[in-house]
C-alpha atoms as a PDB file:
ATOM      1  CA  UNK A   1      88.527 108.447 119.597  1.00  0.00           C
ATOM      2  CA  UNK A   2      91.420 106.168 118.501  1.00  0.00           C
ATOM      3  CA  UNK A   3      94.640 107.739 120.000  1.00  0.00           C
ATOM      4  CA  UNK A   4      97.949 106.219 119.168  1.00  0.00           C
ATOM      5  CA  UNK A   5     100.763 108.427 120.575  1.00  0.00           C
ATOM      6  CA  UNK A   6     104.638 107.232 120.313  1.00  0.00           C
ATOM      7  CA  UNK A   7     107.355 108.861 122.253  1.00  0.00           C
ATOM      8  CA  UNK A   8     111.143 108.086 123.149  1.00  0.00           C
ATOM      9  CA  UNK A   9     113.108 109.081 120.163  1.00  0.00           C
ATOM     10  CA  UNK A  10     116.037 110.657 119.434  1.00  0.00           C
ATOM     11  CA  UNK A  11     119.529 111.109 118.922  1.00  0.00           C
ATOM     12  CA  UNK A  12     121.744 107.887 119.650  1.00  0.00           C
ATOM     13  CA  UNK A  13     124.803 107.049 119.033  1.00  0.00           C
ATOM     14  CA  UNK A  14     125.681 103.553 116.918  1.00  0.00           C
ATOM     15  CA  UNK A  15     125.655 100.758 119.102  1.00  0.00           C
ATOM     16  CA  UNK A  16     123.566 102.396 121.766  1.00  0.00           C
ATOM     17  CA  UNK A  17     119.786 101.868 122.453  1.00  0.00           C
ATOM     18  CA  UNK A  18     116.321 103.606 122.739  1.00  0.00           C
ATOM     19  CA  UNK A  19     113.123 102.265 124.034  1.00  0.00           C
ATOM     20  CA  UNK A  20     110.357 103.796 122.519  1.00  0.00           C
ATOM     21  CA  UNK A  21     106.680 103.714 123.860  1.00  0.00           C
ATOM     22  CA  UNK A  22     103.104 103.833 122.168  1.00  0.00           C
ATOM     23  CA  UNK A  23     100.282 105.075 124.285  1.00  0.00           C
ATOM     24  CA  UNK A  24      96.963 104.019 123.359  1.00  0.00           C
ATOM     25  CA  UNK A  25      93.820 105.361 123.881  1.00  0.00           C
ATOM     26  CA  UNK A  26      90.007 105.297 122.809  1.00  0.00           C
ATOM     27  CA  UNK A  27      89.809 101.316 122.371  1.00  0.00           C
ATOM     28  CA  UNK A  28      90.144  98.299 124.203  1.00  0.00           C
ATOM     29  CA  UNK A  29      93.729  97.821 123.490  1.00  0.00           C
ATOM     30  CA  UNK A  30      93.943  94.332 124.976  1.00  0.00           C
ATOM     31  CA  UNK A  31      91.877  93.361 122.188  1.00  0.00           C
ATOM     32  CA  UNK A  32      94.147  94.362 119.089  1.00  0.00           C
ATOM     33  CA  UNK A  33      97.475  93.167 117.926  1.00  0.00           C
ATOM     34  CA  UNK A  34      99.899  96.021 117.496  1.00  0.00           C
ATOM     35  CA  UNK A  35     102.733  96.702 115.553  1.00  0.00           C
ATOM     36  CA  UNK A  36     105.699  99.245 114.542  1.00  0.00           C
ATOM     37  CA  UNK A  37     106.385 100.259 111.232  1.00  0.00           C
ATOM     38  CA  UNK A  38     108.998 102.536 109.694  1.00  0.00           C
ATOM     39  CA  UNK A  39     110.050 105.011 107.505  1.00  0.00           C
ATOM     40  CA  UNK A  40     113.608 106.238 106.734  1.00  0.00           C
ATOM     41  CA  UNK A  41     114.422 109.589 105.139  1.00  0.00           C
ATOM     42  CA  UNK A  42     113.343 109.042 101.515  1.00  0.00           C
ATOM     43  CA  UNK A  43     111.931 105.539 101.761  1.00  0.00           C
ATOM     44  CA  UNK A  44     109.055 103.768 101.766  1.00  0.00           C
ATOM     45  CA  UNK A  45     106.812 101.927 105.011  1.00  0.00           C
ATOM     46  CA  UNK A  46     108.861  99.608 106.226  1.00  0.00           C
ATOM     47  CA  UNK A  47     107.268  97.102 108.548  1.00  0.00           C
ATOM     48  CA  UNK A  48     109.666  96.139 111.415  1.00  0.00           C
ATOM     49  CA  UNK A  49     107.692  94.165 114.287  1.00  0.00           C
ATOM     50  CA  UNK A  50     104.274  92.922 115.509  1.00  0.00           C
ATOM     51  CA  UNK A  51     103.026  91.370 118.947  1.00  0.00           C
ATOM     52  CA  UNK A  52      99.471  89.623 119.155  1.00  0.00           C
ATOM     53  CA  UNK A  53      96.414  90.790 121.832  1.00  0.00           C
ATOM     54  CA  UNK A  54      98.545  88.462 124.744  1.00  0.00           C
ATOM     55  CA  UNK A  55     101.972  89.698 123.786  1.00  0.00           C
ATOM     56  CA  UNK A  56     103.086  85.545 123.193  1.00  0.00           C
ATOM     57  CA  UNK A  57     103.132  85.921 119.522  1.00  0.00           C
ATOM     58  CA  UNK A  58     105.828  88.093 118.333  1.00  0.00           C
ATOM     59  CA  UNK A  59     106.956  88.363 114.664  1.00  0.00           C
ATOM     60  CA  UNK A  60     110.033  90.739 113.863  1.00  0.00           C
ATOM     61  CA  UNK A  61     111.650  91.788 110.163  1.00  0.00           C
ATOM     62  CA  UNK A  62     114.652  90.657 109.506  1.00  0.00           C
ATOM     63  CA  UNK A  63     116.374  94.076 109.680  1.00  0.00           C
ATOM     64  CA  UNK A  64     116.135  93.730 113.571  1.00  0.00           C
ATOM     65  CA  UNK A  65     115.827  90.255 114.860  1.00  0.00           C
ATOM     66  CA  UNK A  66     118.082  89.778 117.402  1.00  0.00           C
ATOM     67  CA  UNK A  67     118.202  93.588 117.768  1.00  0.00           C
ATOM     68  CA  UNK A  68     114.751  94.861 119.227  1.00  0.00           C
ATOM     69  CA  UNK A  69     112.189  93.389 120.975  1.00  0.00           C
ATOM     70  CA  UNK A  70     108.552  94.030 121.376  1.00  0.00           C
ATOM     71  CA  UNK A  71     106.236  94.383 124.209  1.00  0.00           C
ATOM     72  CA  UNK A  72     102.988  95.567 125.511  1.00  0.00           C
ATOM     73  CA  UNK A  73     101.623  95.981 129.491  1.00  0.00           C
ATOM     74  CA  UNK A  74      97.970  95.515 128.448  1.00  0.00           C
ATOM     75  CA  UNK A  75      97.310  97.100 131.733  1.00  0.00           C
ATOM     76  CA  UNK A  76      99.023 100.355 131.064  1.00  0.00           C
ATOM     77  CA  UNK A  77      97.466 100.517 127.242  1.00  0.00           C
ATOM     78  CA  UNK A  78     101.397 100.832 126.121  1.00  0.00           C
ATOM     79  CA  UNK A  79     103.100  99.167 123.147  1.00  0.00           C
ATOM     80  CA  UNK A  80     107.253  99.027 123.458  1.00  0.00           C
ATOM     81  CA  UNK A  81     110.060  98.786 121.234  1.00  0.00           C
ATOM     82  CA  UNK A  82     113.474  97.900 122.816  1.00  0.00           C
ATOM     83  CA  UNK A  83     116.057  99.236 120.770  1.00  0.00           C
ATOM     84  CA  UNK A  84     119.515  97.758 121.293  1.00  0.00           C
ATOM     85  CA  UNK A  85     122.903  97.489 118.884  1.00  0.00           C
ATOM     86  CA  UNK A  86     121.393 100.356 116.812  1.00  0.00           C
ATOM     87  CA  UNK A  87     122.891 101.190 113.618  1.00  0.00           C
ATOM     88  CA  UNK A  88     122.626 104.071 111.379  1.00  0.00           C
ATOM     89  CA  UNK A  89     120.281 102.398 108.865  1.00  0.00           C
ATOM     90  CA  UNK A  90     117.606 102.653 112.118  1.00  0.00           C
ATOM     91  CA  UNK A  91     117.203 106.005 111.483  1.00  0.00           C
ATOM     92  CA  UNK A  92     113.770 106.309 110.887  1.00  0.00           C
ATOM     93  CA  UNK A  93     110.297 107.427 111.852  1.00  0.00           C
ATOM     94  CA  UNK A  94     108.972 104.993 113.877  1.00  0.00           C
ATOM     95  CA  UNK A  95     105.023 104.491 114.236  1.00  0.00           C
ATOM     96  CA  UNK A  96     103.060 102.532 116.232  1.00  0.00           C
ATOM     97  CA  UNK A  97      99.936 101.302 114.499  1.00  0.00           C
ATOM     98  CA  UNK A  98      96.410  99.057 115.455  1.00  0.00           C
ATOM     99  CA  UNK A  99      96.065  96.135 113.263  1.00  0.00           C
ATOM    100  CA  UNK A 100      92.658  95.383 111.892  1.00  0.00           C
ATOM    101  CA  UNK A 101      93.434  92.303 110.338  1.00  0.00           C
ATOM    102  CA  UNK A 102      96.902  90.731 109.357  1.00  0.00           C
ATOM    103  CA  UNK A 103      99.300  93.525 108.363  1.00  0.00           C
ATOM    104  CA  UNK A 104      96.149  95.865 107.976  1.00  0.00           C
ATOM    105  CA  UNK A 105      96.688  98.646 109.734  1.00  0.00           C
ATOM    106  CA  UNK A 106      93.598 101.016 110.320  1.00  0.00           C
ATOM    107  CA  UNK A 107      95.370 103.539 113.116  1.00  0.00           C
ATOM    108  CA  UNK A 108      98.430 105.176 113.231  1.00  0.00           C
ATOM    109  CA  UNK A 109     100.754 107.221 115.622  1.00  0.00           C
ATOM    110  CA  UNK A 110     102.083 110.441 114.584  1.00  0.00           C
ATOM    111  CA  UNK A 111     105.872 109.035 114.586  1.00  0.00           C
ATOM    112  CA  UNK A 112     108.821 109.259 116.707  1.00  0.00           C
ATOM    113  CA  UNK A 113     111.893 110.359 115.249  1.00  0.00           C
ATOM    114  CA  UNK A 114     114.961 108.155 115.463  1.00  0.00           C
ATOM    115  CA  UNK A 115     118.310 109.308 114.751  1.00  0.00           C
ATOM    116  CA  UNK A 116     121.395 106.867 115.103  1.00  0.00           C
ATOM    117  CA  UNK A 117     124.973 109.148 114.404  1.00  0.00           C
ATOM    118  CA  UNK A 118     128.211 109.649 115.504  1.00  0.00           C
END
């Protein structure tokens, strides 16, 4: 079974960071490009990064650049999301999720919950 399981939320201040993790399971995660995706309180999907199969292609919204960075140790079946300089507007669920083909998503996380207040 596909198992996509995020952890490393919680409550930050502004300007502080989080690194949040996505362990994978049930498929030969070396093989798939991954990517987070969003959703603040209210809002819609919101897609924020993506790293191919080798982690050397790396794709980021414009929300973040400069901000968070993505990685993966194929060897540990683990997806990453460095967090720094985070603002309130981060404050989200964050999912990990498998990408089929480009930005087609066919497995999800259950969500980590961000919160970035004062």
């Amino acid at each position: 079974e596909v198992q996509l399981a995020e952890s490393g939320g919680g409550l930050v201040q502004p300007g502080g960071s989080l690194r949040l993790s996505c362990a994978a399971s049930g498929f030969s995660f070396s093989m798939y490009a991954m990517s987070w995706v969003r959703q603040a309180p209210g809002k819609g999907l919101e897609w924020v990064s993506a790293i191919n199969d080798g982690g050397d292609n790396i794709r980021y919204g414009d929300s973040v650049k400069g901000r968070f960075t993505i990685s993966r140790d194929n060897a540990k079946n683990t997806l990453y999301l460095q967090m720094n300089s985070l603002k309130p507007e981060d404050t989200a669920v964050y999912y990990c999720a498998r990408e089929l083909t480009l930005f087609d998503f066919d497995s999800w996380g259950q969500g980590t919950q961000v919160t970035v207040s004062s």
